[in-house]
N, C-alpha and C. Protein backbone atom coordinates (compact mmCIF):
# COMPACT_ATOMS: atom_id res chain seq x y z
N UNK A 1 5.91 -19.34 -1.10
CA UNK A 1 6.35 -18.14 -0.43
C UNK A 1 5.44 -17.89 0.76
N UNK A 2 5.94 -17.48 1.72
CA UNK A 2 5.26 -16.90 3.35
C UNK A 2 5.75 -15.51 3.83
N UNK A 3 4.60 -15.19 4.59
CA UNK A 3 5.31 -14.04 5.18
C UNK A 3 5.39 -14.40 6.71
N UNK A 4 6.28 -14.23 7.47
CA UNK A 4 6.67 -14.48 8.92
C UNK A 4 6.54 -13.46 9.09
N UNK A 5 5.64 -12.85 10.25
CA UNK A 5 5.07 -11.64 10.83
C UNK A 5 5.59 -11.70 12.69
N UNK A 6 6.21 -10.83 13.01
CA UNK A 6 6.56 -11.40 14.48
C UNK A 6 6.33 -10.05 15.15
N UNK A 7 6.15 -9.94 16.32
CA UNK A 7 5.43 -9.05 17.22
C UNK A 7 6.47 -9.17 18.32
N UNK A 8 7.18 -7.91 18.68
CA UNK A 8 8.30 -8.23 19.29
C UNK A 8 8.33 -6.59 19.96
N UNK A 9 9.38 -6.96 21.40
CA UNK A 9 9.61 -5.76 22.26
C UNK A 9 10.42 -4.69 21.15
N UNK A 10 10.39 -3.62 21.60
CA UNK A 10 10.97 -2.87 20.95
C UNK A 10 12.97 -2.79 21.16
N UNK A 11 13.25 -3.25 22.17
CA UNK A 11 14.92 -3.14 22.61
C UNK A 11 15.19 -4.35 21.84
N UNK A 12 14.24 -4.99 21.14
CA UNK A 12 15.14 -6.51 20.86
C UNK A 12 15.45 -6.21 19.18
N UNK A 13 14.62 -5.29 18.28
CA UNK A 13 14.90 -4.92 17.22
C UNK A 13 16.35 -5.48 16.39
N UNK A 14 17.76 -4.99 17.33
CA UNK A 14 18.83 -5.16 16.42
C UNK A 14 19.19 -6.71 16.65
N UNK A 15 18.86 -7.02 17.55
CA UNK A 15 19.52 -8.28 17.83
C UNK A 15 18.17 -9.55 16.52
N UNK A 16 17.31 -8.92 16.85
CA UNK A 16 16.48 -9.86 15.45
C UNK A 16 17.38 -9.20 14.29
N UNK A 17 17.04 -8.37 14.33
CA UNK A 17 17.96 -7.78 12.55
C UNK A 17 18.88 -8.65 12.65
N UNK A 18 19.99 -8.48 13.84
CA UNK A 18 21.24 -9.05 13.30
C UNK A 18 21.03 -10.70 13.02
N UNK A 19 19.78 -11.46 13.91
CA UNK A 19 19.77 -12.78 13.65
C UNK A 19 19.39 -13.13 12.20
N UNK A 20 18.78 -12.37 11.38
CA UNK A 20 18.03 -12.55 10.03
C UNK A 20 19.16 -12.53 9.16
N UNK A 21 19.77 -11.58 9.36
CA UNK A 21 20.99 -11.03 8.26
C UNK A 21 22.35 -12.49 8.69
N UNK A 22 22.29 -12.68 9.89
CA UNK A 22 22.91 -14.16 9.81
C UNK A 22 22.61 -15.35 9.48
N UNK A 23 21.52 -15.78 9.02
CA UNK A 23 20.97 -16.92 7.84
C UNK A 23 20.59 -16.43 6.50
N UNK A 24 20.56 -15.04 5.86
CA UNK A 24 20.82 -14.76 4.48
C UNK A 24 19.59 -14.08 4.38
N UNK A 25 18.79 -13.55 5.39
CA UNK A 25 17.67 -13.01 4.91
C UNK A 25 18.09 -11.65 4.30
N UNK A 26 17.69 -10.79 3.57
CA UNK A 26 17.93 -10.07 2.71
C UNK A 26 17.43 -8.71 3.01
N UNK A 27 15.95 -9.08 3.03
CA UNK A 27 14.93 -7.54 3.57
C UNK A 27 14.08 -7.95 4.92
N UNK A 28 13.20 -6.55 5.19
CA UNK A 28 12.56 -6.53 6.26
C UNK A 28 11.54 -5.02 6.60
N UNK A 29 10.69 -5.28 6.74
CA UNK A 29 9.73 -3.99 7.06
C UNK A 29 9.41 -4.28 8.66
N UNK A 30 9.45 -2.67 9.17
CA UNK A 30 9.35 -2.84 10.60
C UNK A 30 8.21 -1.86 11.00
N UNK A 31 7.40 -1.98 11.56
CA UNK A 31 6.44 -1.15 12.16
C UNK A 31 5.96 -1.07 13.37
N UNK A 32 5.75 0.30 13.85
CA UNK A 32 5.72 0.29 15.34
C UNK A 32 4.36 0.32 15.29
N UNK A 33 4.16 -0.50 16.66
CA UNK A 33 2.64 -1.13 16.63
C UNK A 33 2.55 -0.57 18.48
N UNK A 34 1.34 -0.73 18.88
CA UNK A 34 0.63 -0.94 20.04
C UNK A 34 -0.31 -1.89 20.11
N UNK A 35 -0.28 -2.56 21.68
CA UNK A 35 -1.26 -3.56 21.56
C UNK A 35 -0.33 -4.29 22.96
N UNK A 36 -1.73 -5.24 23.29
CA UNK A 36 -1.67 -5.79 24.47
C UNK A 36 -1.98 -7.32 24.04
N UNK A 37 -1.30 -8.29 25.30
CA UNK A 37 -1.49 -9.83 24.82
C UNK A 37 -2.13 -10.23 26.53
N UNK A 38 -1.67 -11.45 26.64
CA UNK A 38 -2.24 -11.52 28.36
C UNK A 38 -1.84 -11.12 29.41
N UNK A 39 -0.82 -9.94 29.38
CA UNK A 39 -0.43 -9.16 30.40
C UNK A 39 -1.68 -8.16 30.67
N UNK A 40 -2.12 -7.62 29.55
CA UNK A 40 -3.95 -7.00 29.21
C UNK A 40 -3.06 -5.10 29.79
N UNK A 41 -1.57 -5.11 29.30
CA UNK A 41 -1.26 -3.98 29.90
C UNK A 41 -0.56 -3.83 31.38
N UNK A 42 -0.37 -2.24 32.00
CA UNK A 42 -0.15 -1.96 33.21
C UNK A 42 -0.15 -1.06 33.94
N UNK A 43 0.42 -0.75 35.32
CA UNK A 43 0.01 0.49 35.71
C UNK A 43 1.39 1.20 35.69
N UNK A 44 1.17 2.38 35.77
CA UNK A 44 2.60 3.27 35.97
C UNK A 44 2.11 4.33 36.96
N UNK A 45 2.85 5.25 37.42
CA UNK A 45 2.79 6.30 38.48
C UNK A 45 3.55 7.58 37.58
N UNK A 46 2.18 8.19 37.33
CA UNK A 46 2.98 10.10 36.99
C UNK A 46 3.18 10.76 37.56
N UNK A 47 3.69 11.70 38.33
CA UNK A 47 3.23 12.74 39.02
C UNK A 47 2.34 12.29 40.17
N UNK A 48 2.73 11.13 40.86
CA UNK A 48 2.04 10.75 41.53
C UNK A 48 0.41 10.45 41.73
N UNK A 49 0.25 10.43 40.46
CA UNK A 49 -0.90 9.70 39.94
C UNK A 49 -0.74 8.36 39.32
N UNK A 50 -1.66 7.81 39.70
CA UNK A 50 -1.37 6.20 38.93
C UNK A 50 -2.40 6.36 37.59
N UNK A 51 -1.86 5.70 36.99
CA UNK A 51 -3.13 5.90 35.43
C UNK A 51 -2.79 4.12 34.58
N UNK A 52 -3.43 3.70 33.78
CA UNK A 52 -3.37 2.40 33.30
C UNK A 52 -3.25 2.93 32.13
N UNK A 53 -2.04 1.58 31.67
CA UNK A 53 -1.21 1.81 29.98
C UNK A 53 -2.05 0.47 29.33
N UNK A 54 -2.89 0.50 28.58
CA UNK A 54 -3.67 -0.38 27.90
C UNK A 54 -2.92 -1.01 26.69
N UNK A 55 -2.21 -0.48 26.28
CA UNK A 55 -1.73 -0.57 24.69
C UNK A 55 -0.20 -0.44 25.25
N UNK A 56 0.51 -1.64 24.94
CA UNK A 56 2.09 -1.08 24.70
C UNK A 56 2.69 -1.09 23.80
N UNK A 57 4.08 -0.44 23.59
CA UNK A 57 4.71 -0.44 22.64
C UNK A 57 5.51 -1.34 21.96
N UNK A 58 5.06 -2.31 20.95
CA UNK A 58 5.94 -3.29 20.46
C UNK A 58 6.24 -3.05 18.98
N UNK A 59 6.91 -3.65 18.31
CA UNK A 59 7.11 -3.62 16.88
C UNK A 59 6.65 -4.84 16.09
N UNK A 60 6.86 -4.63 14.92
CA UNK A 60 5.85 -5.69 13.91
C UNK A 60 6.71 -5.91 12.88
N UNK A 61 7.31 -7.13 12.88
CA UNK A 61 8.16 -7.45 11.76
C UNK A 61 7.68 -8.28 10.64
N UNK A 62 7.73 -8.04 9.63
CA UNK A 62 7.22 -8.42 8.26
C UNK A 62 8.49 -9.44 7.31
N UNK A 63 9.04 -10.46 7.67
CA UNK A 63 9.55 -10.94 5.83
C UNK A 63 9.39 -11.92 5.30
N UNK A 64 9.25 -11.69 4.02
CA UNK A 64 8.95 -12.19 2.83
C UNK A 64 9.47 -12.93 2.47
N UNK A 65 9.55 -14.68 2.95
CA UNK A 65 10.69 -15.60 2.72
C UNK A 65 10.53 -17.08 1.47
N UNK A 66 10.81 -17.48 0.94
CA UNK A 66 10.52 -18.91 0.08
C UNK A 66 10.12 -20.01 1.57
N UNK A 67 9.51 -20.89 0.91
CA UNK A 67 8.77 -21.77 2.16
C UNK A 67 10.15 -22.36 2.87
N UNK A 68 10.58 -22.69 1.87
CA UNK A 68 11.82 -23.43 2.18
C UNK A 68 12.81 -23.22 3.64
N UNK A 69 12.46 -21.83 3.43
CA UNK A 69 13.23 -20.82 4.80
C UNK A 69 12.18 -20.80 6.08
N UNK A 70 11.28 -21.04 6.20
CA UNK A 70 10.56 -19.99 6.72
C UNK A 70 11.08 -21.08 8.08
N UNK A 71 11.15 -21.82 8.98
CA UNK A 71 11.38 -22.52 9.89
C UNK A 71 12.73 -21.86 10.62
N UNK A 72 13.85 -21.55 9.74
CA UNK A 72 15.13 -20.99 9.84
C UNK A 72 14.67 -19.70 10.22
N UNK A 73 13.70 -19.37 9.94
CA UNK A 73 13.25 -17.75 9.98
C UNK A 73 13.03 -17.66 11.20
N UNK A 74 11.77 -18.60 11.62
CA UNK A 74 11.18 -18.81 12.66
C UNK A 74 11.84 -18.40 14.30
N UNK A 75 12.95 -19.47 14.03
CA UNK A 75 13.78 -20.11 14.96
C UNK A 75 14.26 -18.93 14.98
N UNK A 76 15.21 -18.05 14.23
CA UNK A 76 15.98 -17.10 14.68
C UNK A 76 15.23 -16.11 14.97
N UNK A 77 14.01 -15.36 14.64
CA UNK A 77 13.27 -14.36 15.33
C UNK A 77 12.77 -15.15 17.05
N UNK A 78 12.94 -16.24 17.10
CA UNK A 78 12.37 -16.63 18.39
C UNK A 78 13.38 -16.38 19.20
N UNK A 79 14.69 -17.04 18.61
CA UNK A 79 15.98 -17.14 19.65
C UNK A 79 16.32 -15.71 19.84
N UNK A 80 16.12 -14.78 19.19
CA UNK A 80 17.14 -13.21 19.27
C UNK A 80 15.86 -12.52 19.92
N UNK A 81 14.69 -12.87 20.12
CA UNK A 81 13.53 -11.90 20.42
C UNK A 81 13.53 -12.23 21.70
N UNK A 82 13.86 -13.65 22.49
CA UNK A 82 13.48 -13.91 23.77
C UNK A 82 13.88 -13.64 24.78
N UNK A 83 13.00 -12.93 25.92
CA UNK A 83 13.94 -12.17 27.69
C UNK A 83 13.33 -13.46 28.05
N UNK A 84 12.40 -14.27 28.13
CA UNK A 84 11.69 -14.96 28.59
C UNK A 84 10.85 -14.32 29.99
N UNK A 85 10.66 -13.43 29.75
CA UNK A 85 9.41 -12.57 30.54
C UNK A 85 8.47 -12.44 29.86
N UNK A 86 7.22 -11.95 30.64
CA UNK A 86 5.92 -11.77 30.04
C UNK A 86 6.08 -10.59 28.80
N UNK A 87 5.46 -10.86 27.95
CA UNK A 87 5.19 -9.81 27.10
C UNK A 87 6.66 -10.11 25.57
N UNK A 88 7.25 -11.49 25.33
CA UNK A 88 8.04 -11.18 24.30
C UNK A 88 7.65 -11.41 22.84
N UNK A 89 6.09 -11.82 22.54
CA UNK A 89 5.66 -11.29 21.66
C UNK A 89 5.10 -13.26 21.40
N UNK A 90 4.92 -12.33 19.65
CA UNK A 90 4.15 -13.82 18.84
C UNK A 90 5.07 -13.69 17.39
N UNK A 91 4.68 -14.76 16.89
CA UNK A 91 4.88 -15.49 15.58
C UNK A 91 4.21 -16.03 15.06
N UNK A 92 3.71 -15.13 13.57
CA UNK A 92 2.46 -15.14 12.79
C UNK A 92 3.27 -15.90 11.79
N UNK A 93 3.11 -17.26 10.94
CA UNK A 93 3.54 -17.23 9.28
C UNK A 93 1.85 -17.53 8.69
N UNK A 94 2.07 -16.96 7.18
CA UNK A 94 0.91 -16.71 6.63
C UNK A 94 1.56 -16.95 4.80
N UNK A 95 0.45 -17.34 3.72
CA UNK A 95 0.76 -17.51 2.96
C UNK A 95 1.00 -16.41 1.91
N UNK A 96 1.90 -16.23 1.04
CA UNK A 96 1.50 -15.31 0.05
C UNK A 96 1.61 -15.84 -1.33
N UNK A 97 0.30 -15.41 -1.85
CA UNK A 97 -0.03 -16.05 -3.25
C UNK A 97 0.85 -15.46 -4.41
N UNK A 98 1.25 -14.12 -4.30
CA UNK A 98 2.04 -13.84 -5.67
C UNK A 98 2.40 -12.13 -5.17
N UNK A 99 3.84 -11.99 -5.77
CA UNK A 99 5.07 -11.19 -5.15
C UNK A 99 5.78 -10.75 -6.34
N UNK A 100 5.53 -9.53 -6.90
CA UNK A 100 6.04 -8.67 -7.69
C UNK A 100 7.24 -8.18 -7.69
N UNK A 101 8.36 -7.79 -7.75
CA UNK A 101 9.32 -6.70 -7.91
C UNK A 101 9.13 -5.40 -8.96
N UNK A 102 8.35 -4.40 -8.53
CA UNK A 102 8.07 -3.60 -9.06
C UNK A 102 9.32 -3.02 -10.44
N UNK A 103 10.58 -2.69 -9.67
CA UNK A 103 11.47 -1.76 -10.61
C UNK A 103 11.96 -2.83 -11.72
N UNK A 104 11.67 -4.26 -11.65
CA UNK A 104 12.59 -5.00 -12.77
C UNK A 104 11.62 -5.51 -13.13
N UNK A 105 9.84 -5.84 -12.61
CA UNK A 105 8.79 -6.94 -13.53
C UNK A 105 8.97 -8.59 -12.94
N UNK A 106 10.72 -8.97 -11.77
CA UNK A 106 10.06 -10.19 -11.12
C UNK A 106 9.17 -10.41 -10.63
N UNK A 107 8.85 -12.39 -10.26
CA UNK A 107 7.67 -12.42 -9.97
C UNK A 107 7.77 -13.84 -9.01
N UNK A 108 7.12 -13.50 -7.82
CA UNK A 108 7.23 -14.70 -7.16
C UNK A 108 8.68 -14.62 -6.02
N UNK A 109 9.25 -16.19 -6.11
CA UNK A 109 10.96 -16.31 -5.31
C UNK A 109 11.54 -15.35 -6.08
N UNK A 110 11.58 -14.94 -7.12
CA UNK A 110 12.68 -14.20 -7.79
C UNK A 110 12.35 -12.77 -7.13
N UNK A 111 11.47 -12.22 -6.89
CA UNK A 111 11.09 -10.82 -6.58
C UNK A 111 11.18 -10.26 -5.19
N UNK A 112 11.29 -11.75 -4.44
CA UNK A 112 12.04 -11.83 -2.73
C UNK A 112 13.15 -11.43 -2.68
């Protein structure tokens, strides 16, 4: 089991959802994150003041897949996430040692 962690603009949200839910992924946790990569941020104009945005707004996608998947995973958070401009994020996979289903006692693939 892995978790595929992806760091993504915020307008691209449904179009990843919808790519996941089209190879059988099931669930998904989303969290709104801030943070900068090698763009290092930018400037904007308020009120005719200029001021620097250090931190932007992206989201943080979390799921919980059997190894087996995780490539299929990959591929479709890459293909539905990409403007191919600066700033369309990353793709973290990471291992997970052991995965509960709280309300029934599964454990492991079964609790995915």
């Amino acid at each position: 089991m892995q978790i595929v962690m992806a760091i993504i603009k915020p307008f691209k949200l449904d179009e990843v959802r919808d790519a996941l839910t089209g190879i059988g992924v099931q669930g998904l946790t989303v969290t709104e994150v801030k943070g900068y990569g090698r763009q290092k941020g930018h400037t904007e104009i308020y009120r005719g003041a200029e001021y620097a945005v250090s931190f932007l707004p992206k989201l943080k996608i979390e799921v919980a897949v059997a190894s087996e998947a995780v490539d299929k995973v990959v591929e479709a958070i890459a293909a539905a996430a990409k403007t191919g401009q600066i700033g369309d994020g990353k793709i973290f996979v990471y291992q997970i040692e052991q995965a509960v289903r709280i309300r029934t006692g599964e454990t492991d693939t079964d609790a995915l």
